[in-house]
N, C-alpha and C. Protein backbone atom coordinates (compact mmCIF):
# COMPACT_ATOMS: atom_id res chain seq x y z
N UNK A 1 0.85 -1.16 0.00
CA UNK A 1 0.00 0.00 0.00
C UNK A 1 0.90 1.23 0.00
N UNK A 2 0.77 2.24 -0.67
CA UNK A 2 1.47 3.69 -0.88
C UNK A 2 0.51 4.76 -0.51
N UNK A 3 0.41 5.26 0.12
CA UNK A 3 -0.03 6.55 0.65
C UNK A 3 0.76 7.83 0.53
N UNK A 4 0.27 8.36 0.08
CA UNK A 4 1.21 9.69 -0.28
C UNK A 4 1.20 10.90 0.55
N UNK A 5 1.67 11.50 1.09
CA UNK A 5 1.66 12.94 1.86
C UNK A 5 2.23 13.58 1.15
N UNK A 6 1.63 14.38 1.92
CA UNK A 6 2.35 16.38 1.70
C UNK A 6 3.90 16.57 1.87
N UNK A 7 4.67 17.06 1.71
CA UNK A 7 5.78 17.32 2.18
C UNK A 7 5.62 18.05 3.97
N UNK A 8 4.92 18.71 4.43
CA UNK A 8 4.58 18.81 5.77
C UNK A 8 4.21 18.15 6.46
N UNK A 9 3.24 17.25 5.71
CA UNK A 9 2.63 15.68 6.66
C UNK A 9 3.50 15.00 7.11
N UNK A 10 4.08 14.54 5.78
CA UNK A 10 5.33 13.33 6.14
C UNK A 10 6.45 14.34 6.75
N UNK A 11 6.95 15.27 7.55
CA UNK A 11 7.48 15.53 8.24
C UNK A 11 6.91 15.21 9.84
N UNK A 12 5.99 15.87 9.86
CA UNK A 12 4.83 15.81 10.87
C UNK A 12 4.83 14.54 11.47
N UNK A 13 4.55 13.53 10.57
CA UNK A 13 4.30 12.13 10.96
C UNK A 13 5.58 11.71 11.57
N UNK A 14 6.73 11.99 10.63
CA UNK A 14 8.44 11.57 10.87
C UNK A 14 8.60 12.11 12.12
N UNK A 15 8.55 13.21 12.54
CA UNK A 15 8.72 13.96 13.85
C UNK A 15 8.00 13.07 14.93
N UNK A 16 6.69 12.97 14.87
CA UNK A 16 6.04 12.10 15.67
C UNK A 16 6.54 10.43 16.09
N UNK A 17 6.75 10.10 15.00
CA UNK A 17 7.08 8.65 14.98
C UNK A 17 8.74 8.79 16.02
N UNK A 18 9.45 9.87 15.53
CA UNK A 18 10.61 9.94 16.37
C UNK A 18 10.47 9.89 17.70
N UNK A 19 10.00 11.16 18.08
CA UNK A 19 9.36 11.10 19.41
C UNK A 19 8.30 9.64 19.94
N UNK A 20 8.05 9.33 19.66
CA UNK A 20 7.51 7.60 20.19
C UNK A 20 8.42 6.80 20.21
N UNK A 21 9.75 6.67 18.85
CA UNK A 21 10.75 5.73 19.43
C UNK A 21 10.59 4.74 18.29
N UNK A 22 10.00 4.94 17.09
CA UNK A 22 9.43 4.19 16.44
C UNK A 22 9.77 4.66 14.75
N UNK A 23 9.92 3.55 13.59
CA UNK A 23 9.72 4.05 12.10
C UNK A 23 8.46 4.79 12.12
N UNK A 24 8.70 5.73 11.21
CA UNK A 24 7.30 6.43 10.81
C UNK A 24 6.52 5.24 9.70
N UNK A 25 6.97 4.26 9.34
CA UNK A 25 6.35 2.93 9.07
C UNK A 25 5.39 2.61 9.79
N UNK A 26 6.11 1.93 11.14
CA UNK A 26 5.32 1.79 12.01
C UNK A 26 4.29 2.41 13.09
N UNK A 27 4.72 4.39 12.78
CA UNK A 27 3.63 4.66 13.38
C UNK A 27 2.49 4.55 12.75
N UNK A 28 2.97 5.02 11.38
CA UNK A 28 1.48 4.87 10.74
C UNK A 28 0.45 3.78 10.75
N UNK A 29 1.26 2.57 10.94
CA UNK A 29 0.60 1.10 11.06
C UNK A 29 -0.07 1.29 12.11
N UNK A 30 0.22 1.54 13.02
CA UNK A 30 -0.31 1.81 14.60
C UNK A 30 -1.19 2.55 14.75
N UNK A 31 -1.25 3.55 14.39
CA UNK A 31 -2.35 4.65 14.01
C UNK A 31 -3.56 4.30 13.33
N UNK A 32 -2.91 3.30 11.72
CA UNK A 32 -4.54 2.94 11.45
C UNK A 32 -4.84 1.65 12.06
N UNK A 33 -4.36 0.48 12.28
CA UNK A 33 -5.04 -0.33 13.28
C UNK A 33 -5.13 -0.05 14.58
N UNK A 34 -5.29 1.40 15.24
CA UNK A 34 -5.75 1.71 16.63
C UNK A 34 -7.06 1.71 16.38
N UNK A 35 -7.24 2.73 15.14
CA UNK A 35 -8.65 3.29 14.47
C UNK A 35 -9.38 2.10 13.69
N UNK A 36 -8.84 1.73 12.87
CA UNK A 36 -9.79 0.58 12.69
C UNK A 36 -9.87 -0.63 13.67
N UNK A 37 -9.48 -0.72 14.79
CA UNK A 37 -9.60 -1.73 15.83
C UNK A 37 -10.70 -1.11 16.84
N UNK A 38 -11.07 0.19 16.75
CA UNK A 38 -11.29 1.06 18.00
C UNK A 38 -12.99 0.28 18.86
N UNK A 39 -13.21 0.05 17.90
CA UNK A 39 -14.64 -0.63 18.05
C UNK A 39 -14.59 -2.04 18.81
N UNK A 40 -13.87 -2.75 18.91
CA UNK A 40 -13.65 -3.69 18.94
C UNK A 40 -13.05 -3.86 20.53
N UNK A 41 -11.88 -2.81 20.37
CA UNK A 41 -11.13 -2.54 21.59
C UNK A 41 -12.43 -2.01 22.12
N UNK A 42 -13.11 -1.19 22.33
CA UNK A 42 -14.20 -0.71 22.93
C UNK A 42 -15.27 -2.05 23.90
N UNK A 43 -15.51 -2.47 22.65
CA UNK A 43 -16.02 -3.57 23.24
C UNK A 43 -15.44 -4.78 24.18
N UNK A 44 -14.46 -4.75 23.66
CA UNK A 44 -13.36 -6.22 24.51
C UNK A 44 -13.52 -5.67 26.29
N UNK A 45 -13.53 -3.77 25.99
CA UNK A 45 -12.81 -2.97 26.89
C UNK A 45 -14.17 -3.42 28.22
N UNK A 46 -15.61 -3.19 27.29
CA UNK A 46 -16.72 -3.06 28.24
C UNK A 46 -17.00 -4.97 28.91
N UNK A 47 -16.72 -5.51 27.62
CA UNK A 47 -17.08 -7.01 28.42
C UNK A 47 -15.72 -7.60 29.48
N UNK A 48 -14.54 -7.08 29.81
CA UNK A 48 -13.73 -7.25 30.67
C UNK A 48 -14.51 -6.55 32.06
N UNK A 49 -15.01 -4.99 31.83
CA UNK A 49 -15.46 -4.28 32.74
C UNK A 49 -16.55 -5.23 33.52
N UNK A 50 -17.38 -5.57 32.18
CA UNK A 50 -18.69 -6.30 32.97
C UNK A 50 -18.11 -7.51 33.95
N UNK A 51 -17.64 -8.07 33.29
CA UNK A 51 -16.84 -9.27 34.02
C UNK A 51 -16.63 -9.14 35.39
N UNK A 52 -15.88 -8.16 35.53
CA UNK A 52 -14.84 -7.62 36.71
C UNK A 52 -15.90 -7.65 37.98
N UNK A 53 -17.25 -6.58 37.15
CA UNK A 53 -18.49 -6.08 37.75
C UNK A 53 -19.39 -7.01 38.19
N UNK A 54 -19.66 -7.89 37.55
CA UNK A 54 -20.31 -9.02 37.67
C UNK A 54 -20.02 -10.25 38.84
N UNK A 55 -18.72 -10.62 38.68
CA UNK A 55 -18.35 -11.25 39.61
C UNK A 55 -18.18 -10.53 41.00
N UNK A 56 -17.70 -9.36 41.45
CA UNK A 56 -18.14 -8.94 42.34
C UNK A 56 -19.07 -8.72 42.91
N UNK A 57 -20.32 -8.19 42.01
CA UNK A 57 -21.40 -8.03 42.89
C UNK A 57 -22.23 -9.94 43.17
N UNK A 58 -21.60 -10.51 42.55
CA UNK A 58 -22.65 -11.60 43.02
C UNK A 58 -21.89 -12.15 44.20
N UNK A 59 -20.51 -12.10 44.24
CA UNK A 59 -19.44 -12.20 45.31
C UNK A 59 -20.58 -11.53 46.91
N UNK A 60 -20.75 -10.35 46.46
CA UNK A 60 -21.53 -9.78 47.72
C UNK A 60 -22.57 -10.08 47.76
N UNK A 61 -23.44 -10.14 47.41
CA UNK A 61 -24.89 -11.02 46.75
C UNK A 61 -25.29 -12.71 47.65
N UNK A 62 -24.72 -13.60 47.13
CA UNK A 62 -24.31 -14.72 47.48
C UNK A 62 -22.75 -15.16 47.70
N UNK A 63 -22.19 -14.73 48.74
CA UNK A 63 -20.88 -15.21 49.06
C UNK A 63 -21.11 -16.79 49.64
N UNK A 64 -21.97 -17.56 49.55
CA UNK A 64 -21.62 -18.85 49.83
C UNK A 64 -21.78 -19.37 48.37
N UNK A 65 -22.75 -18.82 47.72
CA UNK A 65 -22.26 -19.19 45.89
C UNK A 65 -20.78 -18.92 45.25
N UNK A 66 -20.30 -18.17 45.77
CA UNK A 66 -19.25 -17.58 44.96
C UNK A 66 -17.87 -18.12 45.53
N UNK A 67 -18.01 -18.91 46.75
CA UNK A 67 -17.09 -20.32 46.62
C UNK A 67 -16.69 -21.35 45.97
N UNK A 68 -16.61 -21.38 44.57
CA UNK A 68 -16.53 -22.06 43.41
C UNK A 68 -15.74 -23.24 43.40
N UNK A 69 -16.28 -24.17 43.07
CA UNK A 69 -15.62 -25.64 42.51
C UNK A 69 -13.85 -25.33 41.91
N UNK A 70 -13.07 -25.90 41.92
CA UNK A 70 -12.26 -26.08 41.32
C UNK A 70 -12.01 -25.69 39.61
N UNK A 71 -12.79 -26.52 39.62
CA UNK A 71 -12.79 -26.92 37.71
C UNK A 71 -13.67 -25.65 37.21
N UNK A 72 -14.52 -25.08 37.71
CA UNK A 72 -15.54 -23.70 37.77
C UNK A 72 -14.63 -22.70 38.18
N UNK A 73 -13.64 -22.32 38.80
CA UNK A 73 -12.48 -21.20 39.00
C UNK A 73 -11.95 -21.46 37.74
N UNK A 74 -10.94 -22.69 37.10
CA UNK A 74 -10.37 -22.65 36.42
C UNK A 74 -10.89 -22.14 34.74
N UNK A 75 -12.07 -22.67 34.65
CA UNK A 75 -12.72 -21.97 33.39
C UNK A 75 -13.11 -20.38 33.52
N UNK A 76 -13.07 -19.89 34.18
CA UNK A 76 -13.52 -18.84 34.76
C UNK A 76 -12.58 -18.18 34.05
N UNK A 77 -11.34 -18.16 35.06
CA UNK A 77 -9.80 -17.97 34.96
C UNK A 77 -9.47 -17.79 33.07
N UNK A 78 -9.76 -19.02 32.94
CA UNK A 78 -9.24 -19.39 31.25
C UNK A 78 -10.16 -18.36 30.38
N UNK A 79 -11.26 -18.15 30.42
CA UNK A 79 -12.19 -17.29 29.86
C UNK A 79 -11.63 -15.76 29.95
N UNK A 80 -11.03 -15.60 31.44
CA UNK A 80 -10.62 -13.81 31.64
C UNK A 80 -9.60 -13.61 30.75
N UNK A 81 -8.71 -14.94 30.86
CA UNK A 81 -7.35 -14.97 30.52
C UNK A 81 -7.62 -14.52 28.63
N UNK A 82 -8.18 -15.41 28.06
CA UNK A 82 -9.10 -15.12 27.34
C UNK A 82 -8.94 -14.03 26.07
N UNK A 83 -10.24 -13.14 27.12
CA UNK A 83 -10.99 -11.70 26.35
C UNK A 83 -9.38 -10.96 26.80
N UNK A 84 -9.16 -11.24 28.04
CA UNK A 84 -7.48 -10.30 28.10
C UNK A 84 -6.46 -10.41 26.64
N UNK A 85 -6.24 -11.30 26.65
CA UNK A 85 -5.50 -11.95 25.29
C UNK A 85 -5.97 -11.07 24.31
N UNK A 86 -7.24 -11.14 23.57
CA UNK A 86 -7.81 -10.81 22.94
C UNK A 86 -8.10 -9.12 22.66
N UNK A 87 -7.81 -8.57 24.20
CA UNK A 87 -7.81 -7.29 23.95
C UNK A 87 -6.57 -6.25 24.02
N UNK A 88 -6.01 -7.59 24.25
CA UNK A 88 -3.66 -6.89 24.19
C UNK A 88 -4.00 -7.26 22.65
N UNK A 89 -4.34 -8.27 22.27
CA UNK A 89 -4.08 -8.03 20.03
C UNK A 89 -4.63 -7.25 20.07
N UNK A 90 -5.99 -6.71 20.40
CA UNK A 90 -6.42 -5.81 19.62
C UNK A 90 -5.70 -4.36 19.57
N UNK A 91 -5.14 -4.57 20.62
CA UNK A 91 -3.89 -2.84 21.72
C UNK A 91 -2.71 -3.05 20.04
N UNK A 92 -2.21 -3.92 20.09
CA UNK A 92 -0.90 -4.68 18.75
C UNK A 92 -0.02 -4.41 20.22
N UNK A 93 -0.42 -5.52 21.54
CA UNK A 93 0.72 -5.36 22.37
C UNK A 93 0.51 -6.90 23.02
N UNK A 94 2.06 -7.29 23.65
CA UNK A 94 2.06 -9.04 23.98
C UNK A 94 0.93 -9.23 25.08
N UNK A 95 0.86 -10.40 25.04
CA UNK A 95 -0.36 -10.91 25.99
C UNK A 95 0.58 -11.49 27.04
């Protein structure tokens, strides 16, 4: 893909990308899969929240429910572990 700038842009961008530490290659990469991910990250962002939310309040709710089986922690666990995973790709950062 070739994208073309301005002679001010592609300074602009170069300057920027410096200051981050990064090719202006790669900022630009970063920039458009932030934006075209944003939706997504949004969402990953709210069903971690719910999660978080959820299990706490039923924690206070029924705390003799929320003594969980073994094998019921561990899926639990594997599921957070999960949408987490899922929402470091969507970041373009390690899990």
């Amino acid at each position: 893909m070739n994208v073309p700038f301005e002679e001010n842009e592609l300074e602009a961008v170069t300057a920027a990308a410096h200051a981050a530490g990064v090719s202006a290659r790669q900022y630009i990469r970063d920039a458009a899969l932030s934006r075209a991910l944003a939706k997504q990250t949004a969402f990953l962002d709210a069903a971690l929240e719910a999660y978080a939310y959820s299990k706490g309040a039923f924690a206070e709710v029924c705390p003799e429910d929320a003594a969980m089986n073994a094998e019921f922690r561990r899926a639990e666990e594997e599921a957070a572990r999960r949408l987490a995973e899922m929402d470091s790709q969507a970041h373009g950062t390690a899990a």
